[in-house]
Protein backbone atom coordinates (compact mmCIF):
# COMPACT_ATOMS: atom_id res chain seq x y z
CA UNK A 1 42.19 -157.86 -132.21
CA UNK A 2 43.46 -161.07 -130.78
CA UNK A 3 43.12 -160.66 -127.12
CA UNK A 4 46.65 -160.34 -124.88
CA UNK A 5 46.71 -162.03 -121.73
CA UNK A 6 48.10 -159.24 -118.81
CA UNK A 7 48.20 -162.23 -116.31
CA UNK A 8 51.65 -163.51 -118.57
CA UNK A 9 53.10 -160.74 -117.22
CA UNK A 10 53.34 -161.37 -114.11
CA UNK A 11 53.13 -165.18 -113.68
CA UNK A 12 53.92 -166.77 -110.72
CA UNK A 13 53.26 -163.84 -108.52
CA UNK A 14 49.53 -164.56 -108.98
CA UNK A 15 49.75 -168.05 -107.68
CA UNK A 16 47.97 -167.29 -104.58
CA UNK A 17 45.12 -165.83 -106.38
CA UNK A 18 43.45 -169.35 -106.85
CA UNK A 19 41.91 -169.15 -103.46
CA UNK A 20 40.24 -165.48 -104.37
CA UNK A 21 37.06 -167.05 -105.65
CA UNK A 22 36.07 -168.64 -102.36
CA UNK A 23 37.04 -165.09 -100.89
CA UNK A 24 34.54 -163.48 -103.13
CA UNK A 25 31.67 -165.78 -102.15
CA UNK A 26 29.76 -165.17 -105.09
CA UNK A 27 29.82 -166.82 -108.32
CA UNK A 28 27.21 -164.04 -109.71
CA UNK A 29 30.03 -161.70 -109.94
CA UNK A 30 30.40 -163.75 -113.76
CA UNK A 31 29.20 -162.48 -116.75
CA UNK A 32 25.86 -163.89 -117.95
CA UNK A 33 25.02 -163.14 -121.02
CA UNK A 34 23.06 -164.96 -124.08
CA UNK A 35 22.76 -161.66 -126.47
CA UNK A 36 23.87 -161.74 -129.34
CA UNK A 37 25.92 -158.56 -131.13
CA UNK A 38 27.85 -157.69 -134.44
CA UNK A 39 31.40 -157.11 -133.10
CA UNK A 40 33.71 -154.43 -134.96
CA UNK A 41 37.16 -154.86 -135.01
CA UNK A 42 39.73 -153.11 -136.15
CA UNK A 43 39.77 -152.17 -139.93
CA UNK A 44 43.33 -152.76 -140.51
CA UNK A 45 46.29 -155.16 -139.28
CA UNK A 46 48.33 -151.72 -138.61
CA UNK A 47 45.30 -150.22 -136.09
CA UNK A 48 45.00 -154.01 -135.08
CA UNK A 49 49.26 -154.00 -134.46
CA UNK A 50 48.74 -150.47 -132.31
CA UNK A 51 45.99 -151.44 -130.11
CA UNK A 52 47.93 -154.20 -129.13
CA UNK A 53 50.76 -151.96 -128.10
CA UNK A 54 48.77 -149.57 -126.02
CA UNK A 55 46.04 -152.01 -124.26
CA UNK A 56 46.77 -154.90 -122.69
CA UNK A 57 44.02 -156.81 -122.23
CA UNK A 58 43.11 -158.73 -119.20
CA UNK A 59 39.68 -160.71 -118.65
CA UNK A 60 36.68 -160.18 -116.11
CA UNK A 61 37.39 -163.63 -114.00
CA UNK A 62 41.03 -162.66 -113.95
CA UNK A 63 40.11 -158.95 -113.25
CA UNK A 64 37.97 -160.73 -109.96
CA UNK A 65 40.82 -162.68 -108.45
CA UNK A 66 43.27 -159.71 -108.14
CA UNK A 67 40.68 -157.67 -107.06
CA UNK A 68 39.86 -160.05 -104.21
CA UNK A 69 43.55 -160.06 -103.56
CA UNK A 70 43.75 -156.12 -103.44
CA UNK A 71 40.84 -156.45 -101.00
CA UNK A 72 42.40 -157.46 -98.47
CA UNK A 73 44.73 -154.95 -97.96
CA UNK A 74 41.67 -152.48 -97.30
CA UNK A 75 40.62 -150.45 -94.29
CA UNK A 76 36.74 -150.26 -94.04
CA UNK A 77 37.20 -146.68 -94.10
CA UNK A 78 38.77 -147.26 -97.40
CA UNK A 79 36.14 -149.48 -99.05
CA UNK A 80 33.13 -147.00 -98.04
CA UNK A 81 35.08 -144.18 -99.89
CA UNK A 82 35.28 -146.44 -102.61
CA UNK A 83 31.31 -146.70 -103.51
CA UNK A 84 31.10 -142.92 -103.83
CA UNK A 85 31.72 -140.87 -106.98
CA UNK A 86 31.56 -137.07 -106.40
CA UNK A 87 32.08 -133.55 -108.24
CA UNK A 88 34.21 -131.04 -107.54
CA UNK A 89 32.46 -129.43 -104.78
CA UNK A 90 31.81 -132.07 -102.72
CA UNK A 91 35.95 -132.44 -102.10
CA UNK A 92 36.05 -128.82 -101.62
CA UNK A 93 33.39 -127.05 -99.68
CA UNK A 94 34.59 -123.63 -99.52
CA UNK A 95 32.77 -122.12 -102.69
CA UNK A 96 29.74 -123.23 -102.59
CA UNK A 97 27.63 -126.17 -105.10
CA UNK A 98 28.64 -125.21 -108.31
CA UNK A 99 31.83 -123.49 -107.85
CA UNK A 100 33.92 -123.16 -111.31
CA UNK A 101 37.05 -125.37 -109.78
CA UNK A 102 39.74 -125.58 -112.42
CA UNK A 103 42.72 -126.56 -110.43
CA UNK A 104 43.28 -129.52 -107.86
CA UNK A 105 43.53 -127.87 -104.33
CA UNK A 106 44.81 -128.76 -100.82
CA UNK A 107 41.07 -129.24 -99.58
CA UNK A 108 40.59 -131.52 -102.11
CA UNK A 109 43.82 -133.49 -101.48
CA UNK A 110 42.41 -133.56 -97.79
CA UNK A 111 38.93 -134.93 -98.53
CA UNK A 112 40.73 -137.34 -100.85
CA UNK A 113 42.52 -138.48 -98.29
CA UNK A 114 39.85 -138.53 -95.62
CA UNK A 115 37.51 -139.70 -97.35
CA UNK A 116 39.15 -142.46 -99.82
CA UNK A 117 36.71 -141.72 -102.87
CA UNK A 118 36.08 -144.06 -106.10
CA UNK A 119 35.87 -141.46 -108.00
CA UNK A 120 34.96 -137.88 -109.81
CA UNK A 121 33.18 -136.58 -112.38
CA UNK A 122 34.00 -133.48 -114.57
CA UNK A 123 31.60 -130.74 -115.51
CA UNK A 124 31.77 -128.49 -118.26
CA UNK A 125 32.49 -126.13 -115.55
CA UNK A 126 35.88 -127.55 -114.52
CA UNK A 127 37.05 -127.84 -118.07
CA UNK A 128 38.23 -124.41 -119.71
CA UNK A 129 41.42 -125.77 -122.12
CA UNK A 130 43.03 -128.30 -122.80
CA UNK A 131 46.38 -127.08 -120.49
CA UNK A 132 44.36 -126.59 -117.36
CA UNK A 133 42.30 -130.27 -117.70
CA UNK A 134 45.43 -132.73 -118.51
CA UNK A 135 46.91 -130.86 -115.03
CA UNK A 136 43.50 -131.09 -112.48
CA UNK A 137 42.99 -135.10 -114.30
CA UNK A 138 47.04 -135.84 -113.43
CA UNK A 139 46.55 -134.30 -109.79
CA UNK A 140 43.51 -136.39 -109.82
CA UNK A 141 44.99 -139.44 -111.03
CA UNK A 142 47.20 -139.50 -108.35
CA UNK A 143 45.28 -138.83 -105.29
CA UNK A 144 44.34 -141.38 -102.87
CA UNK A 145 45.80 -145.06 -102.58
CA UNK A 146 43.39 -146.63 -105.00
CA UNK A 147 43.09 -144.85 -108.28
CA UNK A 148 39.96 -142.98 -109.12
CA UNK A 149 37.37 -143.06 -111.81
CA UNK A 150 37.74 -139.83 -113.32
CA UNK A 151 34.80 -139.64 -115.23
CA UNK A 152 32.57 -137.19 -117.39
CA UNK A 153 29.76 -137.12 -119.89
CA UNK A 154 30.47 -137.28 -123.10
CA UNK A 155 27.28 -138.08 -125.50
CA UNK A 156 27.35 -136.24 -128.16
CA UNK A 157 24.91 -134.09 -129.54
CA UNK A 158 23.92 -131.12 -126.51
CA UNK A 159 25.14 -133.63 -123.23
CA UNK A 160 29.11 -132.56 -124.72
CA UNK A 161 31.02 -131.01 -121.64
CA UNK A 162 34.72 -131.78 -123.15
CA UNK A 163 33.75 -131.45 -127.15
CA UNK A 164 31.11 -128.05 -126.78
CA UNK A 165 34.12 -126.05 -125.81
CA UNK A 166 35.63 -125.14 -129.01
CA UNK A 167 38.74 -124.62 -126.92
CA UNK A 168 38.90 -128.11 -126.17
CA UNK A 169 40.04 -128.72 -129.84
CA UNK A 170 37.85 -132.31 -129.79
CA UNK A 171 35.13 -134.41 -131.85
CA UNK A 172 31.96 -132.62 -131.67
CA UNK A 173 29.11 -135.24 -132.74
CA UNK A 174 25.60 -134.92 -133.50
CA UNK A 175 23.09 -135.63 -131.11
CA UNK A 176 22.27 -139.96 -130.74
CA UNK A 177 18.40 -138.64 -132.20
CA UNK A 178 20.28 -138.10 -135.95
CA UNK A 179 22.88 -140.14 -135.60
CA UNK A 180 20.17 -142.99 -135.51
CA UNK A 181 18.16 -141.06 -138.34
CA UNK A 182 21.22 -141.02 -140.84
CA UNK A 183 24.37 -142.83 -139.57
CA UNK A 184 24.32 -146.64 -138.98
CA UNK A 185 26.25 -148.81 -136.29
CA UNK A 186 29.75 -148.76 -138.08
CA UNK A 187 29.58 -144.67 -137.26
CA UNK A 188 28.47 -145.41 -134.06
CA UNK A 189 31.58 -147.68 -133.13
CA UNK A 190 33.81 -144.66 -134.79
CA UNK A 191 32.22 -142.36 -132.59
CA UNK A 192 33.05 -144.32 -129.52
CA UNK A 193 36.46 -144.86 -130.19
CA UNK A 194 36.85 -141.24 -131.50
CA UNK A 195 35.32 -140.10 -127.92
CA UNK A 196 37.42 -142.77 -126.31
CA UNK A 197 40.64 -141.67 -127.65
CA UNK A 198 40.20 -137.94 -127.32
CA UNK A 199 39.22 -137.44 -123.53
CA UNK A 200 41.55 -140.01 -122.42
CA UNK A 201 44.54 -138.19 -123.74
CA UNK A 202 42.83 -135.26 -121.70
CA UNK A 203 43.02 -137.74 -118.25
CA UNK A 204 39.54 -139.55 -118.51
CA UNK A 205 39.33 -142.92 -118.00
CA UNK A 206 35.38 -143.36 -118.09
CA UNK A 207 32.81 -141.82 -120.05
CA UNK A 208 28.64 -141.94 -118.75
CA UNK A 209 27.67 -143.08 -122.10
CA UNK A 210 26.13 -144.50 -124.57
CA UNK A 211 22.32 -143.39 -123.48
CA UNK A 212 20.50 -146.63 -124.09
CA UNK A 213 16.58 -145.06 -123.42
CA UNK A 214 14.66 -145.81 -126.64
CA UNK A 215 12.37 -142.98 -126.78
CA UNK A 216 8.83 -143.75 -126.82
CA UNK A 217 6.65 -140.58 -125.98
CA UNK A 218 7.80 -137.63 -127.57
CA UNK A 219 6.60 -135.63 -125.04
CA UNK A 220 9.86 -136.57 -122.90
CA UNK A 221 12.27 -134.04 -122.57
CA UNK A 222 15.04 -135.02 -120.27
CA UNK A 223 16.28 -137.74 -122.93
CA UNK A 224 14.95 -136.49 -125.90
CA UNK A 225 17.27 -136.10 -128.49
CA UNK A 226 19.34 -138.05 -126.41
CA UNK A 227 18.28 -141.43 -127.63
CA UNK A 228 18.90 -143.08 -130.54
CA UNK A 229 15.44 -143.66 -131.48
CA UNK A 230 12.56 -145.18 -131.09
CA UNK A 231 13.16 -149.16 -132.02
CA UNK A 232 14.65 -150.87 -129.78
CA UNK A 233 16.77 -153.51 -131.69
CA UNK A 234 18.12 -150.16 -133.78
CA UNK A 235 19.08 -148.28 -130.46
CA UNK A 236 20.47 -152.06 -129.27
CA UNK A 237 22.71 -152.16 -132.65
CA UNK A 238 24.44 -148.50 -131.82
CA UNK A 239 24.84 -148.75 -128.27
CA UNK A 240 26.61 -152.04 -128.51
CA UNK A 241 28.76 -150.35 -131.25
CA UNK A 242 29.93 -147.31 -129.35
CA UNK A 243 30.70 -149.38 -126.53
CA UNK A 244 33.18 -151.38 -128.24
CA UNK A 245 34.61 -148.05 -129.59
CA UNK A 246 35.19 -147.01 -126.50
CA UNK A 247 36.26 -150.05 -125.09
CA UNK A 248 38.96 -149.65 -128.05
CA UNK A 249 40.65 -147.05 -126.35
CA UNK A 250 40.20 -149.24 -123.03
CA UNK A 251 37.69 -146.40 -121.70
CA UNK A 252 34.87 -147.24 -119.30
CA UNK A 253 31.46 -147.41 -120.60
CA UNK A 254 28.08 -146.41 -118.95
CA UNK A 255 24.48 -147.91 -119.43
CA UNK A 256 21.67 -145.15 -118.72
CA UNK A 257 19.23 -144.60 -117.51
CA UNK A 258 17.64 -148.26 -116.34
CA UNK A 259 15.22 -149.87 -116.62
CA UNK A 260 14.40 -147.08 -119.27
CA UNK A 261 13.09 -143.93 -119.14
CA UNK A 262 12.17 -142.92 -122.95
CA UNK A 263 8.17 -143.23 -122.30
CA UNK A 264 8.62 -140.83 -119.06
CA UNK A 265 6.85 -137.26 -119.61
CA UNK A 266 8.57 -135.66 -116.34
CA UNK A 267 12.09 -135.13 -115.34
CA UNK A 268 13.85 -136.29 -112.86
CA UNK A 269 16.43 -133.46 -112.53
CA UNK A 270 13.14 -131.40 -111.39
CA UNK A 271 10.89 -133.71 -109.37
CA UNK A 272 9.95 -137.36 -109.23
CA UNK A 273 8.65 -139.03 -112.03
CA UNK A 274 6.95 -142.55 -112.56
CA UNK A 275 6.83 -143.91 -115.85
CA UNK A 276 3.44 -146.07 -116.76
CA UNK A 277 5.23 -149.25 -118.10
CA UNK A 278 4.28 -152.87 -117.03
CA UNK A 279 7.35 -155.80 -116.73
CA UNK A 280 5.99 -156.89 -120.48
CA UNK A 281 6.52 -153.78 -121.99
CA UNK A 282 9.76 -153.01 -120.22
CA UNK A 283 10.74 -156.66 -121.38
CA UNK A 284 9.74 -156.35 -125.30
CA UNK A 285 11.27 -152.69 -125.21
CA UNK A 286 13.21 -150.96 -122.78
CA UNK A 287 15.46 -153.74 -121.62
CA UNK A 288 16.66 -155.07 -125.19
CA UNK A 289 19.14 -152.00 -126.04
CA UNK A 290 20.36 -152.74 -122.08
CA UNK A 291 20.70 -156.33 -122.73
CA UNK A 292 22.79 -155.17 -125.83
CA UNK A 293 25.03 -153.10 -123.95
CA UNK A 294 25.55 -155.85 -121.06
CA UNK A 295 26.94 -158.25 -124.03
CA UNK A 296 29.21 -155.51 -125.62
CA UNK A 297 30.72 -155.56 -121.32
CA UNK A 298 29.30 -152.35 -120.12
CA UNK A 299 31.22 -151.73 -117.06
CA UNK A 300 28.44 -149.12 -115.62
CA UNK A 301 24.83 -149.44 -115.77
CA UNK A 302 23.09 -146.19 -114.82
CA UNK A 303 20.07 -146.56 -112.66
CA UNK A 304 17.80 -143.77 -112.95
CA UNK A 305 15.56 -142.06 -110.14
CA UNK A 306 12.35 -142.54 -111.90
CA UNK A 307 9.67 -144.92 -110.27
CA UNK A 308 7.78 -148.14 -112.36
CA UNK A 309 5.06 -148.51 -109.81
CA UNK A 310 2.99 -150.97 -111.88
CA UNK A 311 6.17 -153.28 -111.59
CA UNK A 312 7.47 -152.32 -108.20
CA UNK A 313 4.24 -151.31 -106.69
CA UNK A 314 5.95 -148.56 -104.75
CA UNK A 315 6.87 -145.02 -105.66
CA UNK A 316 10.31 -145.73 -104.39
CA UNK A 317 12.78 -144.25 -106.93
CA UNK A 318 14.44 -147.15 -109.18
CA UNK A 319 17.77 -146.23 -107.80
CA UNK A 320 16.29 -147.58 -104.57
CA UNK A 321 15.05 -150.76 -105.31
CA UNK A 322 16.18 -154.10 -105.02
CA UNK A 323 13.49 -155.53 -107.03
CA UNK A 324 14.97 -153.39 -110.12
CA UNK A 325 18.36 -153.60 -109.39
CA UNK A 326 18.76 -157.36 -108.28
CA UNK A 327 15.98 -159.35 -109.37
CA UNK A 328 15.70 -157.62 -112.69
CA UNK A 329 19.28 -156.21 -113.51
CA UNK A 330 21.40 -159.05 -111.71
CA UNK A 331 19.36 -161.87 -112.23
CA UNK A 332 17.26 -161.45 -115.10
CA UNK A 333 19.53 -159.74 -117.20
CA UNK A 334 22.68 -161.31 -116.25
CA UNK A 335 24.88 -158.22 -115.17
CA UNK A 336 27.24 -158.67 -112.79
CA UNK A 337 29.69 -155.50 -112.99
CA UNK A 338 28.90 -152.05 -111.65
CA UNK A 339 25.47 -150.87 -111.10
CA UNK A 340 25.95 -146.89 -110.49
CA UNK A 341 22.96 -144.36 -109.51
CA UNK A 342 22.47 -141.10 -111.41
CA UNK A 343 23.13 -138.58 -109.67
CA UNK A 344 22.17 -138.04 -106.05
CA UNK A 345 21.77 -134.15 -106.48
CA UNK A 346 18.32 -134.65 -108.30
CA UNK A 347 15.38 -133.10 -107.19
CA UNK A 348 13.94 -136.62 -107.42
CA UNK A 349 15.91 -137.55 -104.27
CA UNK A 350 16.88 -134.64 -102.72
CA UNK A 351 13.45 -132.84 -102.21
CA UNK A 352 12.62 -136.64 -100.36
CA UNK A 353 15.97 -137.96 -98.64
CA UNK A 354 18.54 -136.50 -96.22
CA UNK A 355 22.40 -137.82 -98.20
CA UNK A 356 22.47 -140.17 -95.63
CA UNK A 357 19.00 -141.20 -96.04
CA UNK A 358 19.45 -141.85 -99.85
CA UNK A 359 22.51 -143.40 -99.75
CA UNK A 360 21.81 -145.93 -97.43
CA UNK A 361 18.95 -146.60 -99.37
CA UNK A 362 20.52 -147.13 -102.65
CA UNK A 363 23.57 -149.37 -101.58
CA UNK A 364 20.90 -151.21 -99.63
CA UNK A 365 18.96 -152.27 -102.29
CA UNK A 366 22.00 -152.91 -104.83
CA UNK A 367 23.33 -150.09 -106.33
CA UNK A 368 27.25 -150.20 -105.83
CA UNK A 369 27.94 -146.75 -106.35
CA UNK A 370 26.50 -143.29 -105.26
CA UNK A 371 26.80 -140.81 -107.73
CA UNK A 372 26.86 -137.17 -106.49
CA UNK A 373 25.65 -137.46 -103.05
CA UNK A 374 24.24 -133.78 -101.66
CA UNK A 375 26.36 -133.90 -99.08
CA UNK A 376 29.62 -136.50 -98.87
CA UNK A 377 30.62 -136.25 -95.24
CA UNK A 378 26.94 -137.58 -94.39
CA UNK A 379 25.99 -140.38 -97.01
CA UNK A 380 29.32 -141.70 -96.04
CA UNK A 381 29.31 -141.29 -92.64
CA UNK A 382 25.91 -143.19 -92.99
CA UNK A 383 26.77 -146.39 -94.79
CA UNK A 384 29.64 -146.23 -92.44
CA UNK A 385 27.79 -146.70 -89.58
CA UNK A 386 25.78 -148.85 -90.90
CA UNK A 387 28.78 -151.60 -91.59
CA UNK A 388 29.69 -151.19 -88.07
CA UNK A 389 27.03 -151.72 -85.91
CA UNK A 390 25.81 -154.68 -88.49
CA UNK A 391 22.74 -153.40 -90.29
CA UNK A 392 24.57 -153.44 -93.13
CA UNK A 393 26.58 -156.95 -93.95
CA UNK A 394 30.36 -156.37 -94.47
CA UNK A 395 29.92 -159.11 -97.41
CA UNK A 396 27.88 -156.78 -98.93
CA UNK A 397 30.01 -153.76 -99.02
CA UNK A 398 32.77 -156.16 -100.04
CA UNK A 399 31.06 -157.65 -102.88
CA UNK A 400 30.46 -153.60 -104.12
CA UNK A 401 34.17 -152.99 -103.62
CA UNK A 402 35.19 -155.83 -105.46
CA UNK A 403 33.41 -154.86 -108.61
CA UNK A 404 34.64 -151.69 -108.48
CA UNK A 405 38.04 -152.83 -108.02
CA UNK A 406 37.83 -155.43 -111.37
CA UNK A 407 36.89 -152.72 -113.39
CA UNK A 408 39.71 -150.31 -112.48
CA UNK A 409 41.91 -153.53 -113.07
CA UNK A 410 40.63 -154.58 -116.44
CA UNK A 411 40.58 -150.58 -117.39
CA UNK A 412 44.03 -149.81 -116.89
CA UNK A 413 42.88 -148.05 -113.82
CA UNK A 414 44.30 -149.68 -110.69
CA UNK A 415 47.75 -151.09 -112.42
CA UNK A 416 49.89 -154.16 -112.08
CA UNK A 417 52.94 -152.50 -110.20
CA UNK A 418 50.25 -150.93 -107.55
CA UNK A 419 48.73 -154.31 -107.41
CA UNK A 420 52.09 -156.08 -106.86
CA UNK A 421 53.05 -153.57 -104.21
CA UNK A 422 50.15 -152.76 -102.42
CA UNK A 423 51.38 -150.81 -99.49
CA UNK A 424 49.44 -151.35 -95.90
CA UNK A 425 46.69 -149.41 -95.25
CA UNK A 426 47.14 -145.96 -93.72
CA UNK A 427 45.00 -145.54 -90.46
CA UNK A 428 42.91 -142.63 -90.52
CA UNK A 429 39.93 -141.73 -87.66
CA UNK A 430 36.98 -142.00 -89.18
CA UNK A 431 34.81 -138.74 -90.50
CA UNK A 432 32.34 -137.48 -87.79
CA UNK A 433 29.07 -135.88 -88.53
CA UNK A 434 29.26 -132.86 -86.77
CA UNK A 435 24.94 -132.96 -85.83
CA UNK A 436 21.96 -135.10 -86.85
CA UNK A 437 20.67 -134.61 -90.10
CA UNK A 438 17.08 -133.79 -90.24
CA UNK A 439 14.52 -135.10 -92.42
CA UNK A 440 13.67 -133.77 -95.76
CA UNK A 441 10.26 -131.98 -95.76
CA UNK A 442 8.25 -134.15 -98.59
CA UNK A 443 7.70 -131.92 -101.74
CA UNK A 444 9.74 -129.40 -101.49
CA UNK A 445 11.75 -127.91 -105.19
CA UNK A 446 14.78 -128.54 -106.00
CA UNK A 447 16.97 -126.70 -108.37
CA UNK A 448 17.81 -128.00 -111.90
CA UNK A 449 20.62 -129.94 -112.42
CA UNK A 450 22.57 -131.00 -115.31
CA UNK A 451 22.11 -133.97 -117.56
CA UNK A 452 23.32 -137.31 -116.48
């Protein structure tokens, strides 16, 4: 599909935006990439005709500039909100950690608009029909200033929160584990753009797939079936295709869980887990489906909370560490859009780190995004703090922000008219932490949480 350039549209308006690169202050935040991929396109002139009437397309560096433009017209307030993505529950406290919330409420609204949040994330628990989802997504879609993520996991296979309720009248796949056994990459790219199509006419605008793990031990549980199998340049062929599905539909894409965790025999959901994988074997397996996905334009990579002490030589969680997320993920490999944690509700972080703790952590080391931190008020009350009295660098939080910000531009997310118009900043006081966190007692159980 021949690619249509959105900046046309709005020509000299965008004039200005020639001085955003010396704004950004980092020429890392272009694409590096030397991997090579089969590309799928369209398989007719008439889908080829429609997807050029219902995506416009608009390229990364372009993405960058209007980003840096949007920017400026940010409170700090605003930009710390922006490197969280939380569920339900965290917007609305009243019920409880897994409360079944169905419908958008005031509290929510409020936290919204206290807390200025990238985005959610869905849970099979929020999503009953099909009615009830297209109205909490379209309250959601319009909360806040800045548009949010609205996100959810959609595999296939038994990680299905929109397509395992019959009710939801969607695509059901198989599990990545036979789809790599009997299917081959052209299926894959179908399934993407099936899984594309289908949630965002429920609201969705990014899915936490495809899982790029090859899976090397079967003793390993929390991927699994989950994988695609167990040779890397197979798993590299499918993830790159459902990515460009999805990308189709002009859906966000996720990478997880880097740097890899098919050889792991724990679970992260339950405890903390280090995986017994040197940099060679990480290089000659586990990166190559990632290194796939990066050249298809993943706009999420996933990093998970397990630990590669014969690389890091610490038992820090990966999700921590800037030698995994910079030097390897930014550097080595090239990727320069949105590195995301799983999810902060783990075992694996909370039986270890106070929200604040583990936040901090995380953004310090690279990740741009916090994904289900225990407790919201805290983490972002922490990394808050931390921009203010200096111990965090507001370049750094910018440089986060303004990733985040390209992707919601080149997704459709964060639109042209809101970019043309965008309204000051409202002032709001800052969120207080009503007392001082205390430490997390080392070892201590966690409950089980859901696949990410």
């Amino acid at each position: 599909m021949q690619k249509i350039r959105w900046m046309k549209k709005f020509g000299a308006v965008w004039l200005i935006l020639a001085v955003a690169a010396s704004f950004c202050g980092c020429t890392g935040l272009l694409p590096n990439s030397e991997t090579q991929i089969k590309n799928y396109e369209p398989t007719s002139e008439l889908e080829e005709e429609e997807q050029q009437e219902e995506i416009v397309s608009i390229e990364w560096g372009d993405a960058v500039e209007l980003a840096a433009d949007y920017l400026k017209n940010m409170t700090l307030e605003e930009k710390v909100g922006q490197i969280f993505v939380v569920n339900l529950e965290q917007l609305d406290r009243r019920k409880g950690n897994y409360y079944e919330f169905r419908k958008y409420t005031r509290a929510m609204e409020e936290s919204i608009e206290k807390y200025h949040v990238g985005g959610v994330i869905l849970f099979s628990r929020n999503i009953s029909k099909r009615k009830q989802t297209k109205a909490l997504t379209s309250a959601l879609a319009s909360a806040g200033r800045t548009p949010l993520f609205i996100s959810v996991d959609e595999e296939g296979g038994r990680v299905s929160r929109i397509a395992a309720n019959k009710k939801m009248k969607t695509t059901l796949f198989p599990s990545a584990e036979e789809i790599g056994k009997t299917k081959d990459g052209e299926y894959a790219y179908e399934m993407g753009k099936t899984i594309g199509a289908e949630i965002k006419e429920l609201g969705f605008n990014v899915d936490y797939a495809p899982v790029a793990d090859v899976k090397t031990s079967e003793l390993n549980e929390e991927i699994g079936d989950r994988s695609f199998g167990s040779d890397p340049d197979k798993v590299s062929e499918y993830v790159s295709a459902f990515i460009q599905g999805l990308h189709r539909t002009n859906t966000g894409a996720a990478l997880k869980h880097f740097p890899g965790q098919g050889s792991s025999d724990g679970d992260t959901h339950k405890e903390s887990v280090d995986i017994d994988s040197s940099i060679a074997r990480l290089r000659k397996t586990d990166f190559v489906p990632f290194k796939a996905g990066i050249a298809a334009d993943a706009d999420f990579v996933m990093v998970s909370h397990i630990s590669v002490s014969k690389v890091t030589e610490s038992s820090a969680p990966a999700s921590m560490s800037d030698l995994i997320m910079q030097t390897i993920l930014r550097d080595e490999l090239g990727f320069q859009k949105i590195i995301i944690t799983d999810a902060f509700d783990m075992a694996s972080i909370i039986d270890f780190y106070t929200p604040g703790e583990a936040a901090y952590n995380a953004f310090k080391a690279g990740a741009d995004i916090i994904l289900m931190p225990e407790d919201l008020g805290e983490a972002y009350q922490e990394i808050l703090s931390k921009v203010q009295d200096g111990t965090l660098g507001q370049e750094r939080l910018d440089e986060a922000v303004l990733r985040i910000l390209a992707v919601k531009i080149q997704r459709g997310i964060l639109s042209g008219e809101q970019l043309i118009s965008t309204p000051e900043p409202k002032e709001t006081a800052a969120p207080e932490v009503t007392k001082e966190p205390k430490k997390k007692a080392k070892g201590k159980k966690g409950k089980k949480q859901k696949e990410s």
